[in-house]
C-alpha atoms as a PDB file:
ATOM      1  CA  UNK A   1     133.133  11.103 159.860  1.00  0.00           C
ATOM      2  CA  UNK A   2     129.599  11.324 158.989  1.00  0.00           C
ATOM      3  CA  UNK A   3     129.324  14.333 156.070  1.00  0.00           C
ATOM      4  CA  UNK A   4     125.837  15.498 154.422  1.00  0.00           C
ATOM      5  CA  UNK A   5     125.687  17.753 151.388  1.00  0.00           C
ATOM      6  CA  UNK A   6     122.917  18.836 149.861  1.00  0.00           C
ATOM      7  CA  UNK A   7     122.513  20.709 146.336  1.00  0.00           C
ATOM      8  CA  UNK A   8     119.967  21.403 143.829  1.00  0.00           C
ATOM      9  CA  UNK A   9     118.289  24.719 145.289  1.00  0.00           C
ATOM     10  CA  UNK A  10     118.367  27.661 143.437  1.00  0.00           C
ATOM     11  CA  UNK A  11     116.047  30.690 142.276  1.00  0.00           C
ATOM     12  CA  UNK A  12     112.976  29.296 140.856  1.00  0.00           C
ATOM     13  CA  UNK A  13     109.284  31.253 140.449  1.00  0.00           C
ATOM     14  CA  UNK A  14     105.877  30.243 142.201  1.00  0.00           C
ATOM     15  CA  UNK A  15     104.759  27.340 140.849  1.00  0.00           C
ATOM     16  CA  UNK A  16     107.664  25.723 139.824  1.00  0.00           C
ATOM     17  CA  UNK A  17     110.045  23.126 140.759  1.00  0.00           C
ATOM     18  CA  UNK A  18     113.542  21.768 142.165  1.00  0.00           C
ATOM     19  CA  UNK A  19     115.086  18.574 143.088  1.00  0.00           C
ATOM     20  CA  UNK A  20     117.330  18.491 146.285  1.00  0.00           C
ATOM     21  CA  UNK A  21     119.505  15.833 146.532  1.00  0.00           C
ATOM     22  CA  UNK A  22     121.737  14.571 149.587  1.00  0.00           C
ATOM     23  CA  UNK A  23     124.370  12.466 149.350  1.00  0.00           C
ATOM     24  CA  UNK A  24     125.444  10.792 152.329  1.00  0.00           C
ATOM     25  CA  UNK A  25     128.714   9.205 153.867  1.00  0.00           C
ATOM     26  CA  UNK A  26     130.537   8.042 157.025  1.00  0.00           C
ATOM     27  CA  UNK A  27     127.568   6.008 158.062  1.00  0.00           C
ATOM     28  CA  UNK A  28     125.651   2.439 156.690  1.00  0.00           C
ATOM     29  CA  UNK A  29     122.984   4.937 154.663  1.00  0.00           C
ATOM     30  CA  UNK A  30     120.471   2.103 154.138  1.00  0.00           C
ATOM     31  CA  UNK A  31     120.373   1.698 158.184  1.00  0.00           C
ATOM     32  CA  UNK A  32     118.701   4.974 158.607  1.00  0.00           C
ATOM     33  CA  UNK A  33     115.285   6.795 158.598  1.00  0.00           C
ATOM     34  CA  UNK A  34     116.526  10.178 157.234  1.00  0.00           C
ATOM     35  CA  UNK A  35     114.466  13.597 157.056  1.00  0.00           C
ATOM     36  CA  UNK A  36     114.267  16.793 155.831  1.00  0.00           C
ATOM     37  CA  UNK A  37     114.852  20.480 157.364  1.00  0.00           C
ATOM     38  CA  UNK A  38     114.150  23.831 156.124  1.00  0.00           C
ATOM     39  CA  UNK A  39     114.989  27.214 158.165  1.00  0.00           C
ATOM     40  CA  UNK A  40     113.145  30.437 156.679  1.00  0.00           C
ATOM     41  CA  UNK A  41     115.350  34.026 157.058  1.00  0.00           C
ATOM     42  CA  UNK A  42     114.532  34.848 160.565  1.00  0.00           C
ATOM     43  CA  UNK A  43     112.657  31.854 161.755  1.00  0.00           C
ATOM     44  CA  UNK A  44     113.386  28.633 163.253  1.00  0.00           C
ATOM     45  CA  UNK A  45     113.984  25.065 162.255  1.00  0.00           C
ATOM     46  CA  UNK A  46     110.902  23.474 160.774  1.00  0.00           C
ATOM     47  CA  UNK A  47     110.796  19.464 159.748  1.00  0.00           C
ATOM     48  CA  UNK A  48     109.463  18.930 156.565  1.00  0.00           C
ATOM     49  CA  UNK A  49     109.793  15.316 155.754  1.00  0.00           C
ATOM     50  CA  UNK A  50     110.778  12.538 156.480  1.00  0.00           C
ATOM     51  CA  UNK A  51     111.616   8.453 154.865  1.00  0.00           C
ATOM     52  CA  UNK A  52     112.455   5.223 156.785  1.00  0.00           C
ATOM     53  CA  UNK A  53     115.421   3.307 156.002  1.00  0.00           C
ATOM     54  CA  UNK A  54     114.045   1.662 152.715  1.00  0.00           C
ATOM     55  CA  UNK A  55     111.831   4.411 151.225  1.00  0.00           C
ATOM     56  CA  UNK A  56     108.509   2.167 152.294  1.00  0.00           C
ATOM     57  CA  UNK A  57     107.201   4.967 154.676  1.00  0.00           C
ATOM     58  CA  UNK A  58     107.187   8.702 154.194  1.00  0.00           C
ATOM     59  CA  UNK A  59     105.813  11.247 156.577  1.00  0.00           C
ATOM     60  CA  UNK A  60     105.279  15.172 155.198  1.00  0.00           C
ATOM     61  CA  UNK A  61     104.741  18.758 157.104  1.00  0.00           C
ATOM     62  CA  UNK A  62     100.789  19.439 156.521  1.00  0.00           C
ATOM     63  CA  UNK A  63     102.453  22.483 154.140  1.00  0.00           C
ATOM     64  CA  UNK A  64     104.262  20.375 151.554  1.00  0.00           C
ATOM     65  CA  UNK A  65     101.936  17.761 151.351  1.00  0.00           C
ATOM     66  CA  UNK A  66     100.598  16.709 148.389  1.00  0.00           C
ATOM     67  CA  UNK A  67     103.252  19.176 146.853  1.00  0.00           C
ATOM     68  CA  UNK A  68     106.402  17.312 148.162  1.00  0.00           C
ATOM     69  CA  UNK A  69     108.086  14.009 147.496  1.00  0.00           C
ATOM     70  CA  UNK A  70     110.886  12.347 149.787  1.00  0.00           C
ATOM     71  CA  UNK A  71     112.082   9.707 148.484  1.00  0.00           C
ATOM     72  CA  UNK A  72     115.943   7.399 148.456  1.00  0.00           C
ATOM     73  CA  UNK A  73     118.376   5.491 146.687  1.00  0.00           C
ATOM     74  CA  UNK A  74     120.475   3.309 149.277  1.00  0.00           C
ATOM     75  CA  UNK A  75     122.945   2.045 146.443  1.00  0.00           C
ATOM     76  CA  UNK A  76     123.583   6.013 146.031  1.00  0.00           C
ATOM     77  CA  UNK A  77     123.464   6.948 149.702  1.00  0.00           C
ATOM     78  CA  UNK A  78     121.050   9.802 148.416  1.00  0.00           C
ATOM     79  CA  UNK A  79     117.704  10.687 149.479  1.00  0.00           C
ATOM     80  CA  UNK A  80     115.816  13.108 147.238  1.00  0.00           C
ATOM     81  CA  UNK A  81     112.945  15.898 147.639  1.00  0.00           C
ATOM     82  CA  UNK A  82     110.773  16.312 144.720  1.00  0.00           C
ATOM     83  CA  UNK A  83     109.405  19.981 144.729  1.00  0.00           C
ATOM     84  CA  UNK A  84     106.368  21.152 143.180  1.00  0.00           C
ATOM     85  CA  UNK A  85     104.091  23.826 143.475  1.00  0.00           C
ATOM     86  CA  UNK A  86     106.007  25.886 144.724  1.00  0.00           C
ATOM     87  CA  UNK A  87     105.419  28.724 146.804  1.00  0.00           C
ATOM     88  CA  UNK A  88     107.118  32.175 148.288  1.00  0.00           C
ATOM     89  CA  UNK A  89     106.654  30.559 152.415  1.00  0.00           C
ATOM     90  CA  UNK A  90     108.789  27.410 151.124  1.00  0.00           C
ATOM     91  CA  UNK A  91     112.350  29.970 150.558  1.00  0.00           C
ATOM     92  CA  UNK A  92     114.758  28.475 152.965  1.00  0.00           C
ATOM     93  CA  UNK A  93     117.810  26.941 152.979  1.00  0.00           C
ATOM     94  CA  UNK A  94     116.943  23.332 153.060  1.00  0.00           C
ATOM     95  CA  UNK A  95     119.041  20.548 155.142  1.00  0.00           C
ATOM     96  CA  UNK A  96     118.787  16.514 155.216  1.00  0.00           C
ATOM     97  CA  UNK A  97     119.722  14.750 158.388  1.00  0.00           C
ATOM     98  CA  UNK A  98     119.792  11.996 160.485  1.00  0.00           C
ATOM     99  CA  UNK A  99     118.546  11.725 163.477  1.00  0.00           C
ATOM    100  CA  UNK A 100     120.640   9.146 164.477  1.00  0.00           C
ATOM    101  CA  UNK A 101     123.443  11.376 164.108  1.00  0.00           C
ATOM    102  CA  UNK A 102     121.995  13.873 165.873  1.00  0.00           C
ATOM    103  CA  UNK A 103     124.859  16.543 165.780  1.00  0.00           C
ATOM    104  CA  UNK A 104     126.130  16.510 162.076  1.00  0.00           C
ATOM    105  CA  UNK A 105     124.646  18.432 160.028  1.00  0.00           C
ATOM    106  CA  UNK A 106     125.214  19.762 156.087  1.00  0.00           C
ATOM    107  CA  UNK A 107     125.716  23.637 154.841  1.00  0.00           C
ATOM    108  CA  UNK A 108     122.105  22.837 153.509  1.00  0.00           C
ATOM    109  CA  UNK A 109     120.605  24.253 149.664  1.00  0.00           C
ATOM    110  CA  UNK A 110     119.208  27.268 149.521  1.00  0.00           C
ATOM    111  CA  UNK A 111     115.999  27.459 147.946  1.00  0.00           C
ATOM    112  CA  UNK A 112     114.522  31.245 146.916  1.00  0.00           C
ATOM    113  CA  UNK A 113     110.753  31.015 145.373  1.00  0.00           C
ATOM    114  CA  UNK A 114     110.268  34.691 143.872  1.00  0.00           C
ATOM    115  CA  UNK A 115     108.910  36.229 140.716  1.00  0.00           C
END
C-alpha cells in the first residue's frame, strides 16, 4: 500500500525556516516525479513544487520561488522542501504526493508562520 508521511512543520516566525521531509513507501520511489501541496485554513489546494524522478528538474509556485527548495534522496525514498524566508501567506498544512498515485495521500505537516 502506497503510505506518505510528512513531518518537520511546526511554529516558526517570519523570516525563518523549516525542513519538511517525506518519506515514501509501497511504490519504486526513484520511478516517480513527486510534488508538493499546501492547503491554507479556508482555502483550497495550491501546488507548490514539484521534482522529477532523479532530482535533475524542479518546477516552483511563482510564491516560493527563489525562497523554496525541493529536492530528493531515492536511496531514502524522501524528498525534501527547504524553507526560507518565510512568510505569514505560506501557514498551511503541507502534503507531498504523487501523481502517479493519484488517490493516496499523507496527514500532511502543518506549518504556522506567526510572530
Amino acid at each position: 500500500e502506497v503510505q506518505l508521511v510528512e513531518s518537520g512543520g511546526g511554529l516558526v516566525q517570519p523570516g525563518g525556516s523549516l525542513r519538511l521531509s517525506c518519506v515514501a513507501s509501497g511504490f519504486t520511489f526513484g520511478d516517480y516525479d513527486m510534488i508538493w501541496v499546501r492547503q491554507a485554513p479556508g482555502k483550497g489546494p495550491e501546488w507548490v513544487s514539484s521534482i522529477n524522478s532523479n532530482g535533475g528538474r524542479t518546477y516552483y509556485a511563482d510564491s516560493v520561488k527563489g525562497r523554496f527548495t525541493i529536492s530528493r534522496d531515492n536511496a531514502k525514498n524522501t524528498v525534501y522542501l527547504q524553507m526560507n524566508s518565510l512568510k505569514s501567506e505560506d501557514t498551511a498544512v503541507y502534503y507531498c504526493h504523487c501523481q502517479s498515485y493519484a488517490s493516496f495521500w499523507g496527514k500532511g505537516t502543518l506549518v504556522t508562520v506567526s510572530s
